[in-house]
Protein backbone atom coordinates (compact mmCIF):
# COMPACT_ATOMS: atom_id res chain seq x y z
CA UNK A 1 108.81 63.79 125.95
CA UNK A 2 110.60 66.24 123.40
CA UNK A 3 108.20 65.20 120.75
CA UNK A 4 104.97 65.67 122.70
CA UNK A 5 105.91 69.71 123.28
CA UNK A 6 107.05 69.79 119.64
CA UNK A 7 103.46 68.68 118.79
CA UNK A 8 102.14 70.64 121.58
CA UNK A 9 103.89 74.01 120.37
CA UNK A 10 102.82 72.88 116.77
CA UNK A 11 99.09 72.46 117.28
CA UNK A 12 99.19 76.19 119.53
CA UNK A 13 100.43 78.08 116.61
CA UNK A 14 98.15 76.39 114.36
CA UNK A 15 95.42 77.88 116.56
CA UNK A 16 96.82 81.33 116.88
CA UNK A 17 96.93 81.31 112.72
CA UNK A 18 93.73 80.39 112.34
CA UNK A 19 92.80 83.17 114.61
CA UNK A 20 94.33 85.36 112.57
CA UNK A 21 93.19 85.06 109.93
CA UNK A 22 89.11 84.88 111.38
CA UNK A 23 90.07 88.04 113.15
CA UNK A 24 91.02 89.42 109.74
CA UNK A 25 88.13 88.45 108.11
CA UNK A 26 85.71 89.44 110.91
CA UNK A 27 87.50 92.99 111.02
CA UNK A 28 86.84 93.55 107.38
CA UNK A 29 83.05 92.08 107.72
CA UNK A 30 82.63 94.63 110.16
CA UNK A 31 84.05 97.48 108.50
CA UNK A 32 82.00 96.90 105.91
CA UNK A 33 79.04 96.88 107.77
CA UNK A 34 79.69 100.16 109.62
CA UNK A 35 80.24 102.55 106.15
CA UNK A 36 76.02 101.55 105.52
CA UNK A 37 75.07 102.56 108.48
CA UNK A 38 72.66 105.97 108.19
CA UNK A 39 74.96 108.79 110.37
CA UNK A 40 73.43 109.55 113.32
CA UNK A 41 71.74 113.26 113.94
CA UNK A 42 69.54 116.05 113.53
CA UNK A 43 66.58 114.81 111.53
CA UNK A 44 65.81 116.23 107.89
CA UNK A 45 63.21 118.41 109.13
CA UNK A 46 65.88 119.78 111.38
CA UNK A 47 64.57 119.40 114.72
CA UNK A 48 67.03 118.71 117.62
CA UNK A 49 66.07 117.22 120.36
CA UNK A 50 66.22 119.13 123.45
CA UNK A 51 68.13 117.99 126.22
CA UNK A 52 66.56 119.73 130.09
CA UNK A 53 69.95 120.22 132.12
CA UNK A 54 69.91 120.40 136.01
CA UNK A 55 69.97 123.79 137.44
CA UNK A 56 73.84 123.34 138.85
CA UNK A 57 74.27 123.00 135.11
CA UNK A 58 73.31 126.17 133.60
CA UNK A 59 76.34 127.33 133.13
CA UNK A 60 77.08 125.16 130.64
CA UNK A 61 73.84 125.27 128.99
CA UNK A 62 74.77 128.03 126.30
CA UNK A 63 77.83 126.11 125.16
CA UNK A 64 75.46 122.75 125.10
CA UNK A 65 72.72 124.75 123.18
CA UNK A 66 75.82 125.69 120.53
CA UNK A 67 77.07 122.14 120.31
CA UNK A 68 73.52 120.64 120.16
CA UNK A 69 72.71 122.55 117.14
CA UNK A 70 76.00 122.27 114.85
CA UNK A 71 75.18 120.18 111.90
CA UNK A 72 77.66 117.29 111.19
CA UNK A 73 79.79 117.66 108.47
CA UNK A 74 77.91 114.65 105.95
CA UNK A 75 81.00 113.67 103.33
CA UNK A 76 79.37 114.20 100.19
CA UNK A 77 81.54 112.63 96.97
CA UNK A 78 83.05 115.22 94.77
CA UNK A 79 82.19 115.22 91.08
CA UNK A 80 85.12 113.77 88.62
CA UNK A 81 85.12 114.08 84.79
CA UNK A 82 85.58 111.41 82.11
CA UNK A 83 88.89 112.60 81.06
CA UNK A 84 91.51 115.11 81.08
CA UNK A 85 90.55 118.35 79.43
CA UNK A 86 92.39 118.59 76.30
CA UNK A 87 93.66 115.07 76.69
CA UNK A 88 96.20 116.60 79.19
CA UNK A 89 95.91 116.23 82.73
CA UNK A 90 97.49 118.39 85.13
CA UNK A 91 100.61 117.71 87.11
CA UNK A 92 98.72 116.83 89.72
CA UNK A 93 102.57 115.85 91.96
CA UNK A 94 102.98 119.90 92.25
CA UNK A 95 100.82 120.00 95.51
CA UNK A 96 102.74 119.14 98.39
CA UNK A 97 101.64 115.39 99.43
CA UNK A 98 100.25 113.94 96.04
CA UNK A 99 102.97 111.25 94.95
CA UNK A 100 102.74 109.25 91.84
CA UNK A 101 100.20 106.72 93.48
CA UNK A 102 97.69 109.38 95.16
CA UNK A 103 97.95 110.92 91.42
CA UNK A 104 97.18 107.65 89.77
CA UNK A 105 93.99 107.47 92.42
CA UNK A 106 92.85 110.86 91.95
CA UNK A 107 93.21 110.32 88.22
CA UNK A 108 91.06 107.37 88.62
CA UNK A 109 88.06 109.18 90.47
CA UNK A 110 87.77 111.70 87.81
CA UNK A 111 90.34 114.41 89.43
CA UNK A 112 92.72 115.71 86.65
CA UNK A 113 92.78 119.29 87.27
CA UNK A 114 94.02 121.66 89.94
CA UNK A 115 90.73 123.96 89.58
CA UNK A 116 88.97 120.53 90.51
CA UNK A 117 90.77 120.58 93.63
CA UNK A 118 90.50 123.76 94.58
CA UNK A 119 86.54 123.69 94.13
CA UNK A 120 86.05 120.94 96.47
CA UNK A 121 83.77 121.79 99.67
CA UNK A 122 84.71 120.77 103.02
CA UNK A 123 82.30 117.68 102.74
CA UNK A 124 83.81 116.67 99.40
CA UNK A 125 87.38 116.87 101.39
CA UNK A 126 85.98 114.74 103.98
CA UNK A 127 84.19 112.14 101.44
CA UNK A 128 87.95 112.22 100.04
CA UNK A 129 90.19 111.66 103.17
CA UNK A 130 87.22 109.28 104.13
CA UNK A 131 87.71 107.03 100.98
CA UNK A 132 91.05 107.64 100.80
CA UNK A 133 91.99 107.19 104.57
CA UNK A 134 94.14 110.30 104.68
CA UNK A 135 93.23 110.70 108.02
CA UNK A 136 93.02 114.48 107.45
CA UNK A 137 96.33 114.87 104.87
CA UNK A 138 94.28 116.88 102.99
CA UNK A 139 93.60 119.54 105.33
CA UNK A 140 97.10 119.73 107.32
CA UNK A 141 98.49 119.54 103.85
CA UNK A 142 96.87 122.51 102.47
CA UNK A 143 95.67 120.61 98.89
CA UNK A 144 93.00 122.89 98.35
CA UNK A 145 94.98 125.83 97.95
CA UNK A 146 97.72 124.61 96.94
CA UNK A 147 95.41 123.51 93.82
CA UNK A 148 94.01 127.03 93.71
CA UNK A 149 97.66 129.28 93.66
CA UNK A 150 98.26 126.75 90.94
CA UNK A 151 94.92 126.84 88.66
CA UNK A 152 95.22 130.64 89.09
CA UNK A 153 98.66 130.73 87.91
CA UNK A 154 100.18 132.34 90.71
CA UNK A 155 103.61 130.89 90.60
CA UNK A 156 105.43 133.21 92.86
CA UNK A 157 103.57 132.83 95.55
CA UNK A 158 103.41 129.30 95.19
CA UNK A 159 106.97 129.39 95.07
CA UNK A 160 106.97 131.21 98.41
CA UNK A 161 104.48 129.46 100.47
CA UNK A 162 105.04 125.95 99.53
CA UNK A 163 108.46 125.56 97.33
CA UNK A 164 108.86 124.16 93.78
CA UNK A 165 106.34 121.70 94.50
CA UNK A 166 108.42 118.93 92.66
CA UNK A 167 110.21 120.99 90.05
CA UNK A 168 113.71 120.70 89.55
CA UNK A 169 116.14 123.69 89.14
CA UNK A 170 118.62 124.12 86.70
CA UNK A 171 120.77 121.90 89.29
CA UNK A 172 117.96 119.12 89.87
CA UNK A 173 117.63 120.36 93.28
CA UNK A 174 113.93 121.35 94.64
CA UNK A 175 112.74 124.03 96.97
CA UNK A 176 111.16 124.50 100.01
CA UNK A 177 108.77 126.84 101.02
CA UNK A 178 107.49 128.32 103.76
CA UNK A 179 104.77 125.83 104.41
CA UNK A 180 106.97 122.64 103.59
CA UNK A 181 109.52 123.20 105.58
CA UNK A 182 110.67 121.24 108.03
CA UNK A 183 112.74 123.37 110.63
């Protein structure tokens, strides 16, 4: 009897593997499907469709009228270069949030420069976080200016809003600022 629920229990978490992993690969088939799909919206002559609202609704039809006609943010990809200017990239680890491996990536799309950075639109940021799934790290995080205190070489204030940004002291001991900390 023991040996027919060993088999028993054997051929269930065969199934539930097997499962797995067709779950896996139908999650990433369908993933891939949904970043081709054309976004939805306004067309590209502009014209919104027009939505009639019942009468106990026209309160709300100014606020409907706003949200109707917002454009959505399309994530456009920002432009790299070939290489690092001079043959020297930026530290690139300064900005709160970019570790050695978010470097290495950035480096790899063509971002070796904190005036890159800073130059990037909000539908650049969004291609970014999109590609990168930051899930909105580079907004909360502040890159963007964080890139432009540092390509305008305003240390101090830097300093003040955001800490050391990875530099050591004297001590090896880094700073926080303002921004960065955690209270």
């Amino acid at each position: 009897m023991s040996h027919l629920a060993l088999e028993l229990a054997l051929w269930i978490l065969l199934a539930f593997f097997i499962g797995c992993i067709l779950g896996c690969l139908l999650r990433s088939l369908v993933a891939r499907d949904t970043s081709s799909v054309a976004p939805q919206g306004p067309s590209a002559t502009g014209d919104v469709p027009r939505v009639t609202t019942p009468a106990s609704q026209e309160a709300a039809a100014p606020a409907a009228a706003v949200a109707s006609t917002a454009q959505p943010l399309i994530a456009t990809r920002p432009t790299g270069i070939a290489m690092a200017r001079n043959g020297t990239p930026d530290n690139l680890q300064r900005i709160s949030g970019v570790g050695p491996k978010n470097e290495k990536t950035l480096h790899s799309l063509g971002f070796y420069h904190f005036d890159q950075l800073a130059a990037w639109t909000r539908e650049e940021v969004a291609w970014v976080d999109d590609h990168l799934k930051f899930g909105g790290r580079i907004e909360r995080e502040e890159w963007i200016n964080q890139a432009r205190l540092l390509a305008e070489g305003k240390e101090e204030e830097f300093r003040r809003l955001y800490g050391t940004g990875g530099l050591r002291n004297n001590e090896g001991e880094t700073e926080s600022g303002t921004h960065t900390r955690k209270d």
